[in-house]
C-alpha atoms as a PDB file:
ATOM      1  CA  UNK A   1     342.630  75.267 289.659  1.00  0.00           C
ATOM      2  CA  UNK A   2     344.336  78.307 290.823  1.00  0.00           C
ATOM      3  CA  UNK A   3     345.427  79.734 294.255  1.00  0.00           C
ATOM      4  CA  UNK A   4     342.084  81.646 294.283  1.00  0.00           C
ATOM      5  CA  UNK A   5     340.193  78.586 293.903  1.00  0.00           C
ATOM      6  CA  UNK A   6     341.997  76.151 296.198  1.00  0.00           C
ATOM      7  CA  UNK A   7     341.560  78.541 299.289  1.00  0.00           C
ATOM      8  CA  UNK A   8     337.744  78.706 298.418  1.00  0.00           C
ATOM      9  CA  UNK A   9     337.591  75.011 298.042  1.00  0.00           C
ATOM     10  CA  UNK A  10     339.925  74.613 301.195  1.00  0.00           C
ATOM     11  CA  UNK A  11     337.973  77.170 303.560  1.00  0.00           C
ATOM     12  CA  UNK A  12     334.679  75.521 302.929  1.00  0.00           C
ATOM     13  CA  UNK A  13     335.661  72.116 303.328  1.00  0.00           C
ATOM     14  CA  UNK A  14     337.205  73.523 307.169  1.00  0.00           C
ATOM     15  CA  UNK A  15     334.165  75.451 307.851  1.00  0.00           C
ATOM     16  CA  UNK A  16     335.788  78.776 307.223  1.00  0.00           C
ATOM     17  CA  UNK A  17     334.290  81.688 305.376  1.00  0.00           C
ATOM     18  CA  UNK A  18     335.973  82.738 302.384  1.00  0.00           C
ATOM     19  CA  UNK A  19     338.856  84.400 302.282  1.00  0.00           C
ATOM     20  CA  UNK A  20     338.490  87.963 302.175  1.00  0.00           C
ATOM     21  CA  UNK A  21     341.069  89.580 300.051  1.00  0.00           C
ATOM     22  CA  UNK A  22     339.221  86.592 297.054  1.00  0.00           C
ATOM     23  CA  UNK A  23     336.202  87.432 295.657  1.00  0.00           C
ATOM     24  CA  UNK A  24     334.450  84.416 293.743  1.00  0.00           C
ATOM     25  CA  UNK A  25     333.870  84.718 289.957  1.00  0.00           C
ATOM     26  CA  UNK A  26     330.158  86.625 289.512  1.00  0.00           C
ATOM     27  CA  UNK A  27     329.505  85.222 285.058  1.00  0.00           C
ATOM     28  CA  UNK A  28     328.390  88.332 283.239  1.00  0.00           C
ATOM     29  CA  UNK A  29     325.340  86.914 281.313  1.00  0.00           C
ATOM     30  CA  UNK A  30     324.293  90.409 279.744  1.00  0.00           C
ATOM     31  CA  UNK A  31     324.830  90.536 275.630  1.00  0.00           C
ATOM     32  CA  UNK A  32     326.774  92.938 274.405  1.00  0.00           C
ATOM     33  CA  UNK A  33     325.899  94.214 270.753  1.00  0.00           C
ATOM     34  CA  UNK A  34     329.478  93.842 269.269  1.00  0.00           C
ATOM     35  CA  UNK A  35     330.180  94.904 265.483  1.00  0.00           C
ATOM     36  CA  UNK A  36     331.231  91.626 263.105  1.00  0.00           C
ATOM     37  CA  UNK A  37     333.009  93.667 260.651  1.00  0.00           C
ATOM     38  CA  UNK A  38     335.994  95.104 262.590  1.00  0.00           C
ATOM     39  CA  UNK A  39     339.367  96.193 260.760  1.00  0.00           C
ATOM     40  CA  UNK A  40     340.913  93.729 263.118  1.00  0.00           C
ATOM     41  CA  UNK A  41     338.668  90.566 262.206  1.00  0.00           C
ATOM     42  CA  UNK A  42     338.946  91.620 258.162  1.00  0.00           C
ATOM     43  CA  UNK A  43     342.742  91.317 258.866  1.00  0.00           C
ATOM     44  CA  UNK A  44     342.067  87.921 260.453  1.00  0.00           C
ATOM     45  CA  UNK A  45     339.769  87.131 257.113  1.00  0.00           C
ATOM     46  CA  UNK A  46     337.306  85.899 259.672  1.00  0.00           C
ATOM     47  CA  UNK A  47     333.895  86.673 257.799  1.00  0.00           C
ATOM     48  CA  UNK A  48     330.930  88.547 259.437  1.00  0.00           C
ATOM     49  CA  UNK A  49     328.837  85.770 259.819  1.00  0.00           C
ATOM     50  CA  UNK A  50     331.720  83.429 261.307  1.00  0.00           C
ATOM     51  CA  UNK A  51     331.849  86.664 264.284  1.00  0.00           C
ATOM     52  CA  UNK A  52     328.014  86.878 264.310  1.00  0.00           C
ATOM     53  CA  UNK A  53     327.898  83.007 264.716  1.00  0.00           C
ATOM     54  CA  UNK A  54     330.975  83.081 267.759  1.00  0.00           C
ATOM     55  CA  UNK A  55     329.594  86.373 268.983  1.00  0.00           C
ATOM     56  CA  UNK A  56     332.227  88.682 268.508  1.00  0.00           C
ATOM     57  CA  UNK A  57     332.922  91.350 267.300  1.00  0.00           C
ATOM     58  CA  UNK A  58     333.849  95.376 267.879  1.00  0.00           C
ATOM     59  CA  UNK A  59     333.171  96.506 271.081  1.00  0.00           C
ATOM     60  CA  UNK A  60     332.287 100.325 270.764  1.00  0.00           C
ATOM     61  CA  UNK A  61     331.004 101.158 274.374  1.00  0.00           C
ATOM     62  CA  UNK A  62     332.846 102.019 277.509  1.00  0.00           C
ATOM     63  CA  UNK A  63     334.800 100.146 280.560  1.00  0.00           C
ATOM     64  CA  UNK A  64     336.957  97.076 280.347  1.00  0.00           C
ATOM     65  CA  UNK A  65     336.286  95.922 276.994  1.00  0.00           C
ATOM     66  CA  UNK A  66     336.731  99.893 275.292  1.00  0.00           C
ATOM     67  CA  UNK A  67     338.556  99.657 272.127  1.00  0.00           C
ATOM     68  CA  UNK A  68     338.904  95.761 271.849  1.00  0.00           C
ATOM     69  CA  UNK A  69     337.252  93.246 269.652  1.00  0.00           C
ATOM     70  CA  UNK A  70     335.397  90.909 272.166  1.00  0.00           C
ATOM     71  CA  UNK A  71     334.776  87.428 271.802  1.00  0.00           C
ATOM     72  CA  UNK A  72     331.662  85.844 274.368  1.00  0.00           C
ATOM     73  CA  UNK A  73     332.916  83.332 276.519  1.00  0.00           C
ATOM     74  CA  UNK A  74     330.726  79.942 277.294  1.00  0.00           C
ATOM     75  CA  UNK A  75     330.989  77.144 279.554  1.00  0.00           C
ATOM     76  CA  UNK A  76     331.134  73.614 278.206  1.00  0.00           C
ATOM     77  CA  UNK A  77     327.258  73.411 278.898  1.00  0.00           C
ATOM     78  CA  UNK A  78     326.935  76.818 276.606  1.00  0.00           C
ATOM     79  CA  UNK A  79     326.227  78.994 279.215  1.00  0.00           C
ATOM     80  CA  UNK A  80     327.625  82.199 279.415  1.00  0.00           C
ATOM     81  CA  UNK A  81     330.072  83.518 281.494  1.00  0.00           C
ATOM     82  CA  UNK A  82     331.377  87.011 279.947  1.00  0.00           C
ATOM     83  CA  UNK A  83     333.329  88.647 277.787  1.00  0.00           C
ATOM     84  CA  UNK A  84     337.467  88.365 276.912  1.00  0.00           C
ATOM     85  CA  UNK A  85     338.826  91.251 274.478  1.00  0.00           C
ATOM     86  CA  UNK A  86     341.681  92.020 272.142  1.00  0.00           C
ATOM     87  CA  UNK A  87     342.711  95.684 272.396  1.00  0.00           C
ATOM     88  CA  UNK A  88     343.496  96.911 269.035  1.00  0.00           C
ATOM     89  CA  UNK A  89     345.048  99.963 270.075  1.00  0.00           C
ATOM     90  CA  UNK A  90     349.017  99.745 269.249  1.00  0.00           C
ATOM     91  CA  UNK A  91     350.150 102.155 272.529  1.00  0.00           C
ATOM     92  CA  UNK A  92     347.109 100.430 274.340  1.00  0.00           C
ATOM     93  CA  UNK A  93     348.868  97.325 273.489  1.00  0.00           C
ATOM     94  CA  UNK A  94     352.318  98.125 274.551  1.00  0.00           C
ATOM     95  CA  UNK A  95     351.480  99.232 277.920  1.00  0.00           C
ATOM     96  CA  UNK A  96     348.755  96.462 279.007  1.00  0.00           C
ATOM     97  CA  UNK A  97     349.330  93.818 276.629  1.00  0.00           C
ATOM     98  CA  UNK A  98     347.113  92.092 273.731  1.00  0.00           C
ATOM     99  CA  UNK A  99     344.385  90.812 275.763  1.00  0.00           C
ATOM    100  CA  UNK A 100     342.041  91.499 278.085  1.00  0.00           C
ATOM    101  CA  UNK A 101     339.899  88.889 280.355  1.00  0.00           C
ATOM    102  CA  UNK A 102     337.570  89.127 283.296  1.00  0.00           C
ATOM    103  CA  UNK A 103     339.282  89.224 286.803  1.00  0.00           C
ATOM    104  CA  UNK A 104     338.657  86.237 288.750  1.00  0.00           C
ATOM    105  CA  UNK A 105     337.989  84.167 285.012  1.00  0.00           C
ATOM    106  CA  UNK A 106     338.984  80.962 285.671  1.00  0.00           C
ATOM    107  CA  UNK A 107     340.538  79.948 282.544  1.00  0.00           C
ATOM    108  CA  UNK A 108     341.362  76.303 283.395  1.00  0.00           C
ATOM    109  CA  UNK A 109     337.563  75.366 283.123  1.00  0.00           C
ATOM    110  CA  UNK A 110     336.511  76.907 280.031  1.00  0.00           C
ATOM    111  CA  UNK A 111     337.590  75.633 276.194  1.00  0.00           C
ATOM    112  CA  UNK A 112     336.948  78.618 273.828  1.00  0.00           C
ATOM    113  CA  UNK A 113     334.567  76.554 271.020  1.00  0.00           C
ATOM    114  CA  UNK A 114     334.378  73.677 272.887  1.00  0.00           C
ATOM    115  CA  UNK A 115     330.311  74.442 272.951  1.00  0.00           C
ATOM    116  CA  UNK A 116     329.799  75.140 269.277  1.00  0.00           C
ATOM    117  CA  UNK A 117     331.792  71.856 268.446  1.00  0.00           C
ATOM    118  CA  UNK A 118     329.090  69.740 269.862  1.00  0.00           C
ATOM    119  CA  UNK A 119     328.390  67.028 267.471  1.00  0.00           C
ATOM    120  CA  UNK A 120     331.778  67.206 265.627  1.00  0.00           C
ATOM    121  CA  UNK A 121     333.628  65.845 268.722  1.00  0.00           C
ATOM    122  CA  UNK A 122     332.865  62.236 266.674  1.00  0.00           C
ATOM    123  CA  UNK A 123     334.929  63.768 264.055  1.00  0.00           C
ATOM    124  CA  UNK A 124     337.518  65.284 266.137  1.00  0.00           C
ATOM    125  CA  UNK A 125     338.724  68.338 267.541  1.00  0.00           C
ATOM    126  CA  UNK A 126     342.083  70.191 266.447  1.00  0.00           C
ATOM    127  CA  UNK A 127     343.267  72.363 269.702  1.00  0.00           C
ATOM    128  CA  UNK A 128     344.413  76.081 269.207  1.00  0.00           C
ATOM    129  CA  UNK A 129     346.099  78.995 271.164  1.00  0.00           C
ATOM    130  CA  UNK A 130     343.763  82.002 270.200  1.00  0.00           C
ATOM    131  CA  UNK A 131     339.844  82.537 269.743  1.00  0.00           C
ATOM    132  CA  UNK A 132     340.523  83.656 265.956  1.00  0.00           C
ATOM    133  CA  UNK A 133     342.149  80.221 265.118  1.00  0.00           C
ATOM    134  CA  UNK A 134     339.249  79.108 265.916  1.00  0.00           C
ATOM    135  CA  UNK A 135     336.899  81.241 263.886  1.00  0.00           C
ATOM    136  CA  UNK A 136     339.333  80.638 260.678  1.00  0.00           C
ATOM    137  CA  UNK A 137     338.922  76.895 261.377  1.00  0.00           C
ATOM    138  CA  UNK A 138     335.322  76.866 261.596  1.00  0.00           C
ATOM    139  CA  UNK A 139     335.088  78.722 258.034  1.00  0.00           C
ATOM    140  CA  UNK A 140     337.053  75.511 256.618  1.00  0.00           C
ATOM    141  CA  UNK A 141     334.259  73.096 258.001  1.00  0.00           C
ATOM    142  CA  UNK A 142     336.745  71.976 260.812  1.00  0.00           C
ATOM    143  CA  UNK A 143     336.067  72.354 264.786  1.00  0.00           C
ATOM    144  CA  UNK A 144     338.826  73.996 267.158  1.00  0.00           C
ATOM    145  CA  UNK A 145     339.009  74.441 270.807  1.00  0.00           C
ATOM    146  CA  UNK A 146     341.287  77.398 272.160  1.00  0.00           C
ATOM    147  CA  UNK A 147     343.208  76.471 275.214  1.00  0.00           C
ATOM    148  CA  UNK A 148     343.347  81.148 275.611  1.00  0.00           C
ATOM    149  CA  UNK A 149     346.916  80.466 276.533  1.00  0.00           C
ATOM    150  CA  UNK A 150     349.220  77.576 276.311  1.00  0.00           C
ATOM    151  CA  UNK A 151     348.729  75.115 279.475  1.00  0.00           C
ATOM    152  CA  UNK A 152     346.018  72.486 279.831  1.00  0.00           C
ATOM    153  CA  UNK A 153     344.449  72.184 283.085  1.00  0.00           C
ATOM    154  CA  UNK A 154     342.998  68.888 284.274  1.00  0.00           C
ATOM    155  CA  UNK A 155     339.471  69.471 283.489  1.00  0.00           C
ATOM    156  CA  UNK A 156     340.032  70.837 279.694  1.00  0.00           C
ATOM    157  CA  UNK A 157     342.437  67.779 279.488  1.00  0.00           C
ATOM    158  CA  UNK A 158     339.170  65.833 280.653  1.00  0.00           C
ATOM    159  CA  UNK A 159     337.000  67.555 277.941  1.00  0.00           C
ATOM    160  CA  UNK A 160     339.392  67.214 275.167  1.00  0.00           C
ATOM    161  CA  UNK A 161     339.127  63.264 275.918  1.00  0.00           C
ATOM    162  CA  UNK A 162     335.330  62.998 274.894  1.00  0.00           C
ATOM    163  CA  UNK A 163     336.394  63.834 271.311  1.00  0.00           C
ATOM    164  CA  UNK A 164     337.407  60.851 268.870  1.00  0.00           C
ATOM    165  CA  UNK A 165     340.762  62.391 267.855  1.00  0.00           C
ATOM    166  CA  UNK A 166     343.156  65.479 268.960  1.00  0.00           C
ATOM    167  CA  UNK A 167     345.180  67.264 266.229  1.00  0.00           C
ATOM    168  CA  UNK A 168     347.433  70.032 268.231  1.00  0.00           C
ATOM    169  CA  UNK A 169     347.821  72.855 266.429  1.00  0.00           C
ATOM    170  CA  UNK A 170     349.796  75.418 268.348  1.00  0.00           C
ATOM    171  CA  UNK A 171     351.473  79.109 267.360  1.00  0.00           C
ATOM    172  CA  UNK A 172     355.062  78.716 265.381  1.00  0.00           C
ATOM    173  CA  UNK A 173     357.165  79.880 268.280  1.00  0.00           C
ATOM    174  CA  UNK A 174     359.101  78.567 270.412  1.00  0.00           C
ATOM    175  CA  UNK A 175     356.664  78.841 273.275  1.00  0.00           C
ATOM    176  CA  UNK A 176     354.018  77.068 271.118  1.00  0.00           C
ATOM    177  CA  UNK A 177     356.532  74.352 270.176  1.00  0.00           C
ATOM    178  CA  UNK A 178     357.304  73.198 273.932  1.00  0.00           C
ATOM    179  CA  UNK A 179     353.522  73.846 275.142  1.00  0.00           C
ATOM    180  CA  UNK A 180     353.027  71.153 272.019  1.00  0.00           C
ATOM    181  CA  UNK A 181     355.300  68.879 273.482  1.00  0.00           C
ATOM    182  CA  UNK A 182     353.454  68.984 276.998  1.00  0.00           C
ATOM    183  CA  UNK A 183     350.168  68.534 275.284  1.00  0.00           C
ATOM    184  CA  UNK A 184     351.709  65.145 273.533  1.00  0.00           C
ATOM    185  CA  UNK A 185     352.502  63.688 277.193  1.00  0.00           C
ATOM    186  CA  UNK A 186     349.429  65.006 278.551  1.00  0.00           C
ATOM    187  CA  UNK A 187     347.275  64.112 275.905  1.00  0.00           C
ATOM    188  CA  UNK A 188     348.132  60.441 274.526  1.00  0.00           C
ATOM    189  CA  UNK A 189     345.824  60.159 272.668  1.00  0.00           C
ATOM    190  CA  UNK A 190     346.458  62.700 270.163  1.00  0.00           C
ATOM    191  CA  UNK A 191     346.645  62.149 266.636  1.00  0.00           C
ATOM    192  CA  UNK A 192     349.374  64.396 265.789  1.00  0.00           C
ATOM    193  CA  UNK A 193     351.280  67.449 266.300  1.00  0.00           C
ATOM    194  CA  UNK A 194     350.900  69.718 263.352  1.00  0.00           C
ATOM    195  CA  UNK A 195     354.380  72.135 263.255  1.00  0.00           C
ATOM    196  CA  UNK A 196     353.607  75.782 261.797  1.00  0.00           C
ATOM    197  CA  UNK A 197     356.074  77.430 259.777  1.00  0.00           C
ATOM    198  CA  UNK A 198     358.297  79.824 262.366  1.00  0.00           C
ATOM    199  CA  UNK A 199     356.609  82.628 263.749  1.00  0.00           C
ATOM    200  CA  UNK A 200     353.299  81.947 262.327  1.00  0.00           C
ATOM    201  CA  UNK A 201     349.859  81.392 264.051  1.00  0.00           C
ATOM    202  CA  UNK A 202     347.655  79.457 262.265  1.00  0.00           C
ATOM    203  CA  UNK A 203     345.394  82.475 261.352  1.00  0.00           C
ATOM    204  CA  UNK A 204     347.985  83.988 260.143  1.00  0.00           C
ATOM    205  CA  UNK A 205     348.021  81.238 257.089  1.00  0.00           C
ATOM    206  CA  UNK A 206     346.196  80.959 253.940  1.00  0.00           C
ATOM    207  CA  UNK A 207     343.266  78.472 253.820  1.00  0.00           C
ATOM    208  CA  UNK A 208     344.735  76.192 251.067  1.00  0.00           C
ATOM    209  CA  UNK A 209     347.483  76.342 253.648  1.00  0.00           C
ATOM    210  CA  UNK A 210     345.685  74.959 256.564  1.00  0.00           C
ATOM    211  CA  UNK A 211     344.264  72.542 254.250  1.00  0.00           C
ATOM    212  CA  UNK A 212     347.072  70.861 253.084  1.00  0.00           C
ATOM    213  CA  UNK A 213     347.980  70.579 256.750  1.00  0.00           C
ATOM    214  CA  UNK A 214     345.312  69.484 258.505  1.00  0.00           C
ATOM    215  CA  UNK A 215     344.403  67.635 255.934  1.00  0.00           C
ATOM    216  CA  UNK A 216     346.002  63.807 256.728  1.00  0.00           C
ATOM    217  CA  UNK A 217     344.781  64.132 260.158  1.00  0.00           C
ATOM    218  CA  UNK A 218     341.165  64.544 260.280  1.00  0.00           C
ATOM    219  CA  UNK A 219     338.607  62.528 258.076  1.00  0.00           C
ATOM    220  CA  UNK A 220     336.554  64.663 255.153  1.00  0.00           C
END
């Protein structure tokens, strides 16, 4: 958990109120009407009815999420907890970074597909950096988890367990290589570690591509 967290946790358990410069994560359970066929999602060759199916899509309203493709977030239970974005702006981008999430989100408890996998966790699970590996993944007939970041917290750690098999999949750079190597020692069970070709995410691949490399590692 984070530092947020642990003071909430801490303060209760002492009989404290919370702490008042915190305030606790408040889900946002409205539905935004997002458009599936954004220039960004195209680029990703994630189909319309992949983003209808994940709920996300082109976010053409106001405030946080302005000008981003927006993905719905969901707890492992399915319920929803808000919205994370991807600006698409390029001087957006440079000055506040790729992505956007809600303040307070906390990340550590939450497995970006891990809901829609459901029954497949028999089959097993490949694990992911990004929401749109995820999408491409599921448009090959094969379930993904995104970790939205590279570090595995103790209860997605816990949640990757229930699944028969763990393929790691992780971005072709060299921060994706060593968060790999974590995820082998935390993760023992893990079938394999897949290696992407430098530089590359694995949306950023062909199909055929992914294919041939997930391919030995999860049954047909």
């Amino acid at each position: 958990m984070d530092h947020a967290q642990a003071a909430h946790i801490l303060a209760s358990l002492a009989g404290l109120p919370p702490p008042p410069s915190e305030r606790p994560f408040r889900p946002f359970l409205r539905e935004l009407s997002l458009d599936p066929e954004a220039p960004l999602l195209r680029a990703k060759k994630i189909r319309p009815d992949t983003a209808r199916a994940f709920e996300v899509g082109a976010w053409h309203g106001r405030g946080m999420l302005a000008g981003c493709v927006a993905f719905r977030l969901r707890d492992p239970l399915g319920r929803p907890v808000g919205y994370a974005g991807r600006r698409t702006d390029t001087d957006q981008v440079h000055r506040r970074g790729k992505w956007v999430f809600p303040p307070r989100l906390p990340k550590g408890e939450l497995l970006y597909g891990f809901f829609q996998a459901g029954s497949w966790l028999d089959r097993g699970l490949v694990v992911v950096e990004c929401a749109w590996s995820v999408l491409r993944l599921a448009q090959l007939d094969v379930r993904a988890v995104a970790l939205l970041g590279t570090h595995l917290s103790p209860t997605q750690r816990n949640l990757l367990l229930r699944a028969s098999r763990i393929v790691v999949m992780m971005d072709g750079d060299p921060a994706g290589r060593r968060a790999a190597d974590r995820l082998r020692r935390q993760l023992p069970g893990a079938t394999a570690i897949v290696d992407l070709p430098d530089g590359c995410d694995p949306d950023d691949l062909p199909d055929a591509h992914l294919v041939q490399l997930l391919h030995p590692h999860l049954p047909s």
